[in-house]
Protein backbone atom coordinates (compact mmCIF):
# COMPACT_ATOMS: atom_id res chain seq x y z
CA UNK A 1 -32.57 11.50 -15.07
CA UNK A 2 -30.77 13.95 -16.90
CA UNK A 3 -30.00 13.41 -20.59
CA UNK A 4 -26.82 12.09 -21.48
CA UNK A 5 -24.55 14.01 -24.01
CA UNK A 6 -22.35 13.32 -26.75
CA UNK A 7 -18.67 12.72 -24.92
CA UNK A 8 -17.22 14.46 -27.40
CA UNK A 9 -19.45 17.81 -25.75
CA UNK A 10 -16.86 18.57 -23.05
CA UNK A 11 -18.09 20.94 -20.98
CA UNK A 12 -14.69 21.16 -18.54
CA UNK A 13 -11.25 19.71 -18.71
CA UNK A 14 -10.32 18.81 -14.88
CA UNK A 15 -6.20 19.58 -15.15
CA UNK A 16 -5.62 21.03 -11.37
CA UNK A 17 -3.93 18.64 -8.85
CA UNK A 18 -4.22 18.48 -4.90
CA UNK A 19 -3.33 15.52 -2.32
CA UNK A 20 -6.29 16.85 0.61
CA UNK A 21 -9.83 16.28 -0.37
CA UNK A 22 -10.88 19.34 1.56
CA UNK A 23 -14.58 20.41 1.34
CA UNK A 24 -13.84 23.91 2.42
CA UNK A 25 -11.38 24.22 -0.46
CA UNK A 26 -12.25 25.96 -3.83
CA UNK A 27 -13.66 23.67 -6.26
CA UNK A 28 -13.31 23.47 -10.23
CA UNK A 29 -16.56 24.01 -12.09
CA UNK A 30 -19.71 24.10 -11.63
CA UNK A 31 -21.10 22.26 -14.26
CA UNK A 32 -24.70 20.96 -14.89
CA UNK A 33 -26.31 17.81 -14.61
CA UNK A 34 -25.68 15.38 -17.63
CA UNK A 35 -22.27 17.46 -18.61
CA UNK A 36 -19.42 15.45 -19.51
CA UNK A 37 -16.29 16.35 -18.19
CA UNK A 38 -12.59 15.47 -19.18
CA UNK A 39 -10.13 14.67 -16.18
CA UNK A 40 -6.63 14.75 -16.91
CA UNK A 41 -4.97 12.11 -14.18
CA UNK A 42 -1.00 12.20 -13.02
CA UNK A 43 -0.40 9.14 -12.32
CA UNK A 44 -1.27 7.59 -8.48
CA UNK A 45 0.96 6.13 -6.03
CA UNK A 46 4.44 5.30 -6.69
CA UNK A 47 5.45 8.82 -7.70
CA UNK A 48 3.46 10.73 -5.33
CA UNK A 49 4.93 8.00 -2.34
CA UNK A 50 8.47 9.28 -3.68
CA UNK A 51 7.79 12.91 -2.88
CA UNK A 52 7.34 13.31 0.75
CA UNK A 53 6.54 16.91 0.31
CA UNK A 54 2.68 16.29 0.27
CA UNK A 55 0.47 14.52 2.85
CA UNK A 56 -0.95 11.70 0.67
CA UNK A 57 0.04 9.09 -1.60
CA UNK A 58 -2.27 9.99 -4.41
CA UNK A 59 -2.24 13.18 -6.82
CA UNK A 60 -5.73 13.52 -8.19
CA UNK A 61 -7.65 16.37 -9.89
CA UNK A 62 -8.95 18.92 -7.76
CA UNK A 63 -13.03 18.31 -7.10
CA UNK A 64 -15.71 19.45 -9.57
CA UNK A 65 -18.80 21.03 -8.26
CA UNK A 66 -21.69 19.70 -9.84
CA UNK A 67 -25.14 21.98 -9.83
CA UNK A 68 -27.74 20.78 -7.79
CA UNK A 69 -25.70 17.95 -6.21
CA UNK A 70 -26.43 18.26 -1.72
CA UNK A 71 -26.19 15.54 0.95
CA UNK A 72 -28.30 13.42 0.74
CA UNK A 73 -28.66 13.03 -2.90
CA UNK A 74 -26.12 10.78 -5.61
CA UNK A 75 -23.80 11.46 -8.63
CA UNK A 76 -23.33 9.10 -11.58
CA UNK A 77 -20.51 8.99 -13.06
CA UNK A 78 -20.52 7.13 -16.67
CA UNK A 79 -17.07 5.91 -18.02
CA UNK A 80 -17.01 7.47 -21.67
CA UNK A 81 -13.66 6.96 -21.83
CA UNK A 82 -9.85 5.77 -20.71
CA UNK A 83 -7.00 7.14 -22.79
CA UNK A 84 -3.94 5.79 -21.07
CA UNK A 85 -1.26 8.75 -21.82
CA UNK A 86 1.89 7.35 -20.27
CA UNK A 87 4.41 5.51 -23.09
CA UNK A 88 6.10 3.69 -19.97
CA UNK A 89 5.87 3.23 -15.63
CA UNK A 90 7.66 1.59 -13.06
CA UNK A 91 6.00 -0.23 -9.75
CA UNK A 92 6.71 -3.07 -7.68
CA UNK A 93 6.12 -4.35 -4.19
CA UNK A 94 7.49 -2.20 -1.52
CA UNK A 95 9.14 -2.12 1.70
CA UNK A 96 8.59 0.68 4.64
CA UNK A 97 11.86 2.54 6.74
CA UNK A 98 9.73 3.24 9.71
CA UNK A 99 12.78 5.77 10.24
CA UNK A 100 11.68 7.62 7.43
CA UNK A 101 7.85 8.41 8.72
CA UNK A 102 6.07 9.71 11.41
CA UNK A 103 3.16 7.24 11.56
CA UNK A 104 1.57 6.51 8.22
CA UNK A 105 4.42 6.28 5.22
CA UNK A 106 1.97 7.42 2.67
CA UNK A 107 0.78 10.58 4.49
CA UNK A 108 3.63 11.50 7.29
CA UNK A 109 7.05 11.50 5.72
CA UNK A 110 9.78 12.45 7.54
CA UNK A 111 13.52 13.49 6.89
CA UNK A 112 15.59 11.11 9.10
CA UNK A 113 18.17 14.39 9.36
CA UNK A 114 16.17 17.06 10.74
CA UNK A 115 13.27 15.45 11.86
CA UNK A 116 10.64 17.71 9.29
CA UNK A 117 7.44 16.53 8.53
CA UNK A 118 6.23 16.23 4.74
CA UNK A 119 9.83 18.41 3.97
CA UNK A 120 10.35 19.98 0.43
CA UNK A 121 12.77 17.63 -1.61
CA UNK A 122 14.23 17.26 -4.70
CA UNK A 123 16.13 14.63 -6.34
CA UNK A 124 20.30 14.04 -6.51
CA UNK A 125 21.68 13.90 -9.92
CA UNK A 126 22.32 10.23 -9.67
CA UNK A 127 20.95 8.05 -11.76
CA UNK A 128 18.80 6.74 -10.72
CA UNK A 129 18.32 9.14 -8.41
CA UNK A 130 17.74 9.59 -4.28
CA UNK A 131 15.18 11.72 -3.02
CA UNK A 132 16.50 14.65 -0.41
CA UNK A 133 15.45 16.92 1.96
CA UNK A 134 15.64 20.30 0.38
CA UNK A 135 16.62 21.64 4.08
CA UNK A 136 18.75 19.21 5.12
CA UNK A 137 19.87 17.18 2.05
CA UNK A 138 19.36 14.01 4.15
CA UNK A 139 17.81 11.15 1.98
CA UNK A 140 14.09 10.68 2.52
CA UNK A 141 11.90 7.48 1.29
CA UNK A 142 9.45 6.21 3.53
CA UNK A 143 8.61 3.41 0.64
CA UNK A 144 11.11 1.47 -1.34
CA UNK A 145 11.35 -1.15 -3.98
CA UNK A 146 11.18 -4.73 -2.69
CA UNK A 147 10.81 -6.03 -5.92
CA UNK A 148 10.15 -3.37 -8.66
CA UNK A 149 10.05 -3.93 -12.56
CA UNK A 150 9.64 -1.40 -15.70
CA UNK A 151 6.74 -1.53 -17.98
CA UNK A 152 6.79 0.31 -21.69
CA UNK A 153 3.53 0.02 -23.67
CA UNK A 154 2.56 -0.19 -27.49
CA UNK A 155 1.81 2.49 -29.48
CA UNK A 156 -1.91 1.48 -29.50
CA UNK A 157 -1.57 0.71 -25.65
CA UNK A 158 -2.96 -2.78 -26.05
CA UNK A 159 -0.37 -5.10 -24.58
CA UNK A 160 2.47 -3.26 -21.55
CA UNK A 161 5.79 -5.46 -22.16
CA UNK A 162 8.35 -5.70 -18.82
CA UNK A 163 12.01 -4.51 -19.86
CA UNK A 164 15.67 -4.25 -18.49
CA UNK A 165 18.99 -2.92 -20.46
CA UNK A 166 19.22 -0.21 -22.65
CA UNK A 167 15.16 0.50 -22.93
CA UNK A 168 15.46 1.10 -19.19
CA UNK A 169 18.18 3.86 -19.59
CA UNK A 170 16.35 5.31 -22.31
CA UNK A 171 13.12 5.63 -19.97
CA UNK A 172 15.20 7.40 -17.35
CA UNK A 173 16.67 9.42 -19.99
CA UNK A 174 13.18 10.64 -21.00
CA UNK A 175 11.47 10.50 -17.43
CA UNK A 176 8.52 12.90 -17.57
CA UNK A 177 8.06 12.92 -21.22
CA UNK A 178 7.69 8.51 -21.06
CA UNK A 179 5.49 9.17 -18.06
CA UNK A 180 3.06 11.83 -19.60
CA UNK A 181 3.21 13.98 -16.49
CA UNK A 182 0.77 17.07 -16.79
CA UNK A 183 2.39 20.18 -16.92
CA UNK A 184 0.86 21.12 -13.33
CA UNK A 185 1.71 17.62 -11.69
CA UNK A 186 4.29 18.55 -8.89
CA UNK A 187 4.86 14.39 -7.91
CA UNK A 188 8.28 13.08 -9.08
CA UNK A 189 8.65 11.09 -12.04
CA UNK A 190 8.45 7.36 -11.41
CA UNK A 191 10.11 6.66 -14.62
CA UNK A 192 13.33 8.79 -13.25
CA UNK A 193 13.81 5.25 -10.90
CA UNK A 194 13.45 2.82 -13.65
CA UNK A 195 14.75 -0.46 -13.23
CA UNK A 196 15.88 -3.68 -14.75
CA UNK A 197 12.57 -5.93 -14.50
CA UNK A 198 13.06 -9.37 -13.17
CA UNK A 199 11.21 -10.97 -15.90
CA UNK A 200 10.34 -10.01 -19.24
CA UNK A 201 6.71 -10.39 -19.19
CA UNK A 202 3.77 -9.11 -21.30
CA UNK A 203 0.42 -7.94 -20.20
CA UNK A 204 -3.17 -7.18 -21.67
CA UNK A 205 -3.60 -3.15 -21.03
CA UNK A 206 -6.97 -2.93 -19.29
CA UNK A 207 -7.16 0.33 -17.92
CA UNK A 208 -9.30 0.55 -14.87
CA UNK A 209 -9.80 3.77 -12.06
CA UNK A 210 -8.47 3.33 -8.92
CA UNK A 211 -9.55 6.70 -6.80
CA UNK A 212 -13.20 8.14 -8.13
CA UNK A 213 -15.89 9.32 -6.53
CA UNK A 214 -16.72 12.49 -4.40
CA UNK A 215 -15.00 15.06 -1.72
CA UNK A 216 -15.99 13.29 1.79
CA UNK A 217 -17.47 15.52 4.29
CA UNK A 218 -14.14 16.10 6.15
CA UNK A 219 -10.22 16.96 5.16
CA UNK A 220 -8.77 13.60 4.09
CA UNK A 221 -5.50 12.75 2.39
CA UNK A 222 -6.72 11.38 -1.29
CA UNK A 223 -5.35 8.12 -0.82
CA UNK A 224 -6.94 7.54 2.70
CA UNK A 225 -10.50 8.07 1.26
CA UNK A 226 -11.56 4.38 1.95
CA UNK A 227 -12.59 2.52 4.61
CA UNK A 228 -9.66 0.13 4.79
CA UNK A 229 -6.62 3.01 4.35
CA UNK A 230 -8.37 5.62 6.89
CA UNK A 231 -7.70 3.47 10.34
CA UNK A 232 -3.65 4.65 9.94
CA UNK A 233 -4.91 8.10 10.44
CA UNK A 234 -6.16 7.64 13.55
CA UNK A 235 -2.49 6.74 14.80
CA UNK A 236 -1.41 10.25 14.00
CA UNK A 237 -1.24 13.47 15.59
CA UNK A 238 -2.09 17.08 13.38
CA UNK A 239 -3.54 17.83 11.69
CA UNK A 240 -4.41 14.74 9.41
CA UNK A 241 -5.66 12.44 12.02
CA UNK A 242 -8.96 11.26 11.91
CA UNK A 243 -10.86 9.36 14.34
CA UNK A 244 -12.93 6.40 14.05
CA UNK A 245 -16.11 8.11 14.34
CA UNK A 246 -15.03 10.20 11.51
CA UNK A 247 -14.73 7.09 8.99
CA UNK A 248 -18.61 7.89 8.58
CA UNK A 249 -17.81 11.04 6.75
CA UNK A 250 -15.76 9.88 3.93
CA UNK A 251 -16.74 8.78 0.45
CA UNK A 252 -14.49 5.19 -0.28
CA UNK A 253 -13.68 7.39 -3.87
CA UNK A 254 -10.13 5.54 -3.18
CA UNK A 255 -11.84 1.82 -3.92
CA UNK A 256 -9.60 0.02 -6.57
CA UNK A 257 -12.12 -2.13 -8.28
CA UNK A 258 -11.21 -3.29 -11.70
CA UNK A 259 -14.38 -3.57 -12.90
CA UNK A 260 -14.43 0.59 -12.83
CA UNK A 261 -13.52 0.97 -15.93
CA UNK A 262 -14.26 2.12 -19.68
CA UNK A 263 -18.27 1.48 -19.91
CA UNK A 264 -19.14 0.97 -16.49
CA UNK A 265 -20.87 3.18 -14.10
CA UNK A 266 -19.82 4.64 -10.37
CA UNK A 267 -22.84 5.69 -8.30
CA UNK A 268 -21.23 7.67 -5.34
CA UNK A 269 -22.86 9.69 -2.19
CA UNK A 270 -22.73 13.39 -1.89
CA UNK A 271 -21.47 14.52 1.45
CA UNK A 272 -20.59 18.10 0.82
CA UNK A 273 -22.42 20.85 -1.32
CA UNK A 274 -21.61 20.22 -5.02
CA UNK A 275 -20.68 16.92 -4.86
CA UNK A 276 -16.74 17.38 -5.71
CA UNK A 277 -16.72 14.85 -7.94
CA UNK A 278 -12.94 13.92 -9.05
CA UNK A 279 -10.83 11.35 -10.69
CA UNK A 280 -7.05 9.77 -9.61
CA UNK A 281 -4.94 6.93 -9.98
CA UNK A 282 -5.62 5.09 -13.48
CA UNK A 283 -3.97 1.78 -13.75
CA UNK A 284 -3.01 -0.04 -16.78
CA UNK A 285 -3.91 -3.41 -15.14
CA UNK A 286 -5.11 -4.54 -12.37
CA UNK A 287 -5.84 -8.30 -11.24
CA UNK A 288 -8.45 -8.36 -8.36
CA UNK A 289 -7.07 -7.94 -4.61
CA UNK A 290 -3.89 -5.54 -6.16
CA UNK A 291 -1.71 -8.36 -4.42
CA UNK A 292 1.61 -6.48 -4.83
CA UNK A 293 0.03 -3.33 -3.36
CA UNK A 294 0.65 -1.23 -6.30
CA UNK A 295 0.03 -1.69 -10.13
CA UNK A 296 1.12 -0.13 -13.20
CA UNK A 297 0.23 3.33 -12.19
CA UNK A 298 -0.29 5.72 -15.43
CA UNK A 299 -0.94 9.35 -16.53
CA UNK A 300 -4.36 9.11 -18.05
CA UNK A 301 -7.43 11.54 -19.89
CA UNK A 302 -10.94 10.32 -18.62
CA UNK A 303 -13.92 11.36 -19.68
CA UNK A 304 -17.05 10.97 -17.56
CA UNK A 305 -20.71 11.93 -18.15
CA UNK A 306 -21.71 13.40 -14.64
CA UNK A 307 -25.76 13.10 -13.61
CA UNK A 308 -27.50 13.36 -10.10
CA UNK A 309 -30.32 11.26 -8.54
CA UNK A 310 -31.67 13.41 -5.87
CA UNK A 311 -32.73 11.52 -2.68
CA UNK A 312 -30.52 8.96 -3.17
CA UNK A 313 -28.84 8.55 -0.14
CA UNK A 314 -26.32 6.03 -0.13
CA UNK A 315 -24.36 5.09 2.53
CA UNK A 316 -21.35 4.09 -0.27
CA UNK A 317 -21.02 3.39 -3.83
CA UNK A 318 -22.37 1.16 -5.69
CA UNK A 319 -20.61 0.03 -8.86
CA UNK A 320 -22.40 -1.11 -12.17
CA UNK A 321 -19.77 -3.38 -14.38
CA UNK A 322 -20.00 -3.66 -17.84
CA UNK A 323 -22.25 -6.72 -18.42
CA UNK A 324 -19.65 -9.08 -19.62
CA UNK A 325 -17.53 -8.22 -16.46
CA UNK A 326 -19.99 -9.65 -14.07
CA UNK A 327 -20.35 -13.23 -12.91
CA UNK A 328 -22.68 -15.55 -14.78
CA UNK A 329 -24.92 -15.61 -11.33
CA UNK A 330 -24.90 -12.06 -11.32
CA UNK A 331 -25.93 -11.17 -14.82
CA UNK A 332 -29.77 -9.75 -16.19
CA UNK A 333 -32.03 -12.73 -16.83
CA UNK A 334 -32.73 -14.19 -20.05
CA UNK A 335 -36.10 -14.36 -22.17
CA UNK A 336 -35.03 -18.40 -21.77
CA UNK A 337 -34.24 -17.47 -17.66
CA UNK A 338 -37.79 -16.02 -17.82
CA UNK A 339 -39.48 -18.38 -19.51
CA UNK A 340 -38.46 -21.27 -17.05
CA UNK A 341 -39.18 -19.37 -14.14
CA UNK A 342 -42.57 -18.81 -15.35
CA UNK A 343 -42.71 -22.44 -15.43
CA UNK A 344 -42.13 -23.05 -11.96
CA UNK A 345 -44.42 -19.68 -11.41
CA UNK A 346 -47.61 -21.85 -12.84
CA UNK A 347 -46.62 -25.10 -11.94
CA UNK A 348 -45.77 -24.29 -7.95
CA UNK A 349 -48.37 -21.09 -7.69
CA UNK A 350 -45.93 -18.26 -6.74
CA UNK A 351 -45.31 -15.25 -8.44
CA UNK A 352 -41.23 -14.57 -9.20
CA UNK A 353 -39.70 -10.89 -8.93
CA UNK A 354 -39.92 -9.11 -12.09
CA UNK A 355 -37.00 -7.43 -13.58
CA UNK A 356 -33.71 -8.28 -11.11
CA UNK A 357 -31.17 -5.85 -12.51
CA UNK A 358 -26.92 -5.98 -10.75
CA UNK A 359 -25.93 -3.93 -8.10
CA UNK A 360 -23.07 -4.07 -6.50
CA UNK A 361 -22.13 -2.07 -3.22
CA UNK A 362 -18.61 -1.09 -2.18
CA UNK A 363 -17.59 -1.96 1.69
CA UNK A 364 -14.62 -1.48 3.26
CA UNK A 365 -12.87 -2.40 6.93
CA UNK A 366 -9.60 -3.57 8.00
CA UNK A 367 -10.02 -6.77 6.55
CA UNK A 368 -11.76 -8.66 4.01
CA UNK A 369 -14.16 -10.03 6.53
CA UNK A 370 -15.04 -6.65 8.19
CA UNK A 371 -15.21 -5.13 3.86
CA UNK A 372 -17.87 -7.42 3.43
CA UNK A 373 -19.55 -7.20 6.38
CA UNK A 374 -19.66 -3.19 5.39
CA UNK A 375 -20.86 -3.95 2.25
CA UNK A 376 -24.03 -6.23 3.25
CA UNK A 377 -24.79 -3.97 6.15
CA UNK A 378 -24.96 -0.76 3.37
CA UNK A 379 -26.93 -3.46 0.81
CA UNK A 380 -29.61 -3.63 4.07
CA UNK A 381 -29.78 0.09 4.66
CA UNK A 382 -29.99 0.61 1.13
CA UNK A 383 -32.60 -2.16 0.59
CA UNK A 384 -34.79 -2.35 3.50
CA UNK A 385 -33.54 -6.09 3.68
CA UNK A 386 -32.47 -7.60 6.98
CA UNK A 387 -29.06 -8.83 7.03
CA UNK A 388 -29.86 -12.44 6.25
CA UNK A 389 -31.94 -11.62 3.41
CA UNK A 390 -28.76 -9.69 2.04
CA UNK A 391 -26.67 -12.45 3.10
CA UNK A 392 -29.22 -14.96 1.39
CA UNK A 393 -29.94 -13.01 -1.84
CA UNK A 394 -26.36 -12.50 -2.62
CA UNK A 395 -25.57 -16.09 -1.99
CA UNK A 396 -28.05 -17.19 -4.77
CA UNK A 397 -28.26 -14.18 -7.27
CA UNK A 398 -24.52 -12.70 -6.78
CA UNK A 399 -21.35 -12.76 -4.45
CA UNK A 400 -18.66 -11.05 -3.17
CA UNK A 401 -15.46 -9.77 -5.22
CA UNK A 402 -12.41 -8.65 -3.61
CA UNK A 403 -11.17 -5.02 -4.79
CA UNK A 404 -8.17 -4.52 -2.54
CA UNK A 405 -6.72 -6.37 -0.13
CA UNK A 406 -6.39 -6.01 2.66
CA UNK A 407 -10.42 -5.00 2.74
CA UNK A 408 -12.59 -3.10 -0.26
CA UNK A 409 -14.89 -5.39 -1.44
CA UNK A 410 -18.15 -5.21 -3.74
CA UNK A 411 -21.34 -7.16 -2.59
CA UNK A 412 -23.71 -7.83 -5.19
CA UNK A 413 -27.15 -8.87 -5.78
CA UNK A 414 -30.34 -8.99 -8.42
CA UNK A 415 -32.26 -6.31 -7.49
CA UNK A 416 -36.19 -6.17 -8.50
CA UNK A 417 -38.49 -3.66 -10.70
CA UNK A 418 -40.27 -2.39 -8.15
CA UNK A 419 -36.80 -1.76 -5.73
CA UNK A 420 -35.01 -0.27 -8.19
CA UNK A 421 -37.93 2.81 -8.94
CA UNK A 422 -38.17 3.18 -5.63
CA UNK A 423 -34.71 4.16 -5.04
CA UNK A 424 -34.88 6.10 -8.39
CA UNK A 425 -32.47 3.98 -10.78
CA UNK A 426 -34.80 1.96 -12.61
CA UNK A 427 -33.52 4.33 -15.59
CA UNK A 428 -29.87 3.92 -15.27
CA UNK A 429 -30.20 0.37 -14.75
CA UNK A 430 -33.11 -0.59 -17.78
CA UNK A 431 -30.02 1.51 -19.94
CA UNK A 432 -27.01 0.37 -18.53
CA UNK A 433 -28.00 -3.65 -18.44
CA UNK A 434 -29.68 -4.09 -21.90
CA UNK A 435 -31.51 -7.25 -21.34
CA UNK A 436 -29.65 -10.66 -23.02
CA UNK A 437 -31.24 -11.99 -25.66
């Protein structure tokens, strides 16, 4: 394992945008093993789903090449840091114009007027404003507010506070300057449709990732890189439709777990020379399942300490919470846990796994059922454990957590000592889960 450096020892700052992970595109970089690496985030979806101009519904930094990194082997990705940038957002549940796309809102929009595909648009003077075709001047929204609300956030970014009235003029007064857009960000400025909130309602600021990981081994729109997202592609035509036997090649970067966050750790497959590690769609908050869809999307600075394992072959990602983040069932074993299992040990004449560190593995499907099917099915390949044993460890020693509906899920389990070295993270895992006292 690579040694890990000071955070402050930024080798690269990621500011470059696309909407296509595309592993035949340039990437940023390289940089070497145990570099950390400063990604500067536009926000994710509600902006980029307002500007129909590019095929995806997430703006994320363009991929990193990483030295050394080839199929077949894994990148860790350690969550220094999560500096939420963005003084205010807007989000909401949504409703689709089917009149408005050409198959998949999020990746086909289409002017209703002249029938383009993904036109150029700008927006009207109103305010708030309406998005047009810049050919036509015809309105174009594949996605609108159901029920949408306004969010402004301390100056510490502790607690995000709901709002309506004259602090929601004054955010669409100051747009991109409340939003923190990067200077090369080309989405639209949420904050320019800011709204009267239905409630006034205060929230913890937890800021979590929502897209990470690593370019898939074909062109994908960022916010289809997941299991669950990918199956509208396939009712496309162009150039952005994917069949099912392609699913295989992506990377589920696009997973919305909560628990990725400040102090945990992403372990993601390499597909493509170089890895292409990059970084998208920071929320503020998330509760698990993201039952309205969308969150508090935010501009965001994230700094991540980038290592490979080579050989690991994974057939997703596995996610390693911060300790207090994971279930009681699922957490390292006591010196008292120990002690009482080596109790039973002399008193029944077995011998008990030593060590047991958490894994979790993301799966994914068209529902939750089929996510965690995924999910124990990559456990097994990973593991060398039939499905029952997968099905019977996690039972007893973990469980499954629901990332986003309608189906990314993690799967987790104890793993033991001797599992872990053989699959090369004994290290990560002795660091990452000091043992409880």
């Amino acid at each position: 394992m690579a040694v890990r450096h000071d955070p402050d020892e930024i080798a690269l700052v990621a500011d470059e945008y696309v909407w296509v992970l595309d592993p035949t595109e340039p990437m940023l970089g390289p940089v070497a093993p145990g570099a950390a690496v400063r990604f500067r985030t536009p926000p994710g979806c509600w902006g980029s789903m307002l500007t129909p101009d590019f095929a995806s519904g997430h703006e994320v930094t363009r991929p990193l090449r990483v030295e050394g990194a080839e199929p077949g082997d894994a990148v860790v990705l350690r969550i220094d840091r999560i500096r939420v940038l963005s003084a205010a957002t807007v989000s909401g549940t949504h409703a689709i114009d089917a009149s408005h796309h050409a198959g998949d809102p999020g990746v086909a929009a289409k002017c209703p007027g002249c029938g383009l595909v993904n036109p150029a648009s700008r927006l009207s003077d109103g305010d708030p404003p309406e998005v047009l075709c810049a050919r036509c001047g015809s309105p174009v929204r594949p996605y609108r507010f159901q029920q949408g609300y306004t969010m402004a956030f301390d100056d510490t970014r502790r607690m995000g506070v709901t709002v309506h009235g004259d602090g929601v003029a004054r955010i669409r007064r100051e747009a991109e300057a409340q939003l923190g857009l990067p200077p090369a960000s080309r989405q639209h400025a949420v904050t320019r449709f800011a709204m009267d909130s239905p409630w006034c309602l205060g929230a913890r600021v937890e800021p979590m990732i929502g897209n990470i990981g690593t370019t898939p081994a074909i062109a994908v729109p960022s916010s289809r890189n997941a299991g669950d997202l990918a199956w509208r592609l396939s009712t496309l035509a162009g150039r952005h439709r994917l069949d099912p036997g392609d699913f295989a090649l992506l990377t589920d970067g696009h997973m919305d777990v909560n628990e990725v966050r400040e102090g945990a750790v992403v372990v993601a497959p390499v597909r493509v020379s170089g890895a292409g590690v990059y970084v998208g769609d920071v929320h503020a908050m998330q509760g698990d399942g993201e039952l309205a869809d969308h969150t508090t999307d935010v501009a965001a600075e994230v700094t991540l300490t980038i290592e490979v394992i080579k050989g690991l072959d994974l057939p997703g990602p596995i996610v390693l919470a911060r300790p207090e983040d994971l279930p009681r069932i699922l957490r390292p074993l006591t010196a008292d846990d120990r002690a009482a299992s080596e109790r039973i040990e002399r008193l029944m004449g077995v011998r008990v796994e030593t060590g047991r560190h958490p894994l979790e593995m993301v799966g994914t499907g068209r529902d939750i059922n089929r996510a965690t099917d995924d999910a124990i099915a990559r456990l097994a390949s990973l593991t060398r454990w039939s499905i029952d044993e997968v099905r019977n460890r996690a039972t007893i020693t973990g469980g499954v957590r629901i990332g986003r509906l309608p189906g990314v899920v993690t799967v987790g389990v104890l793993i033991p000592t001797a599992l872990a070295s053989s699959l090369g993270l004994l290290g990560l895992l002795d660091e990452h889960f000091v043992p409880a006292a």
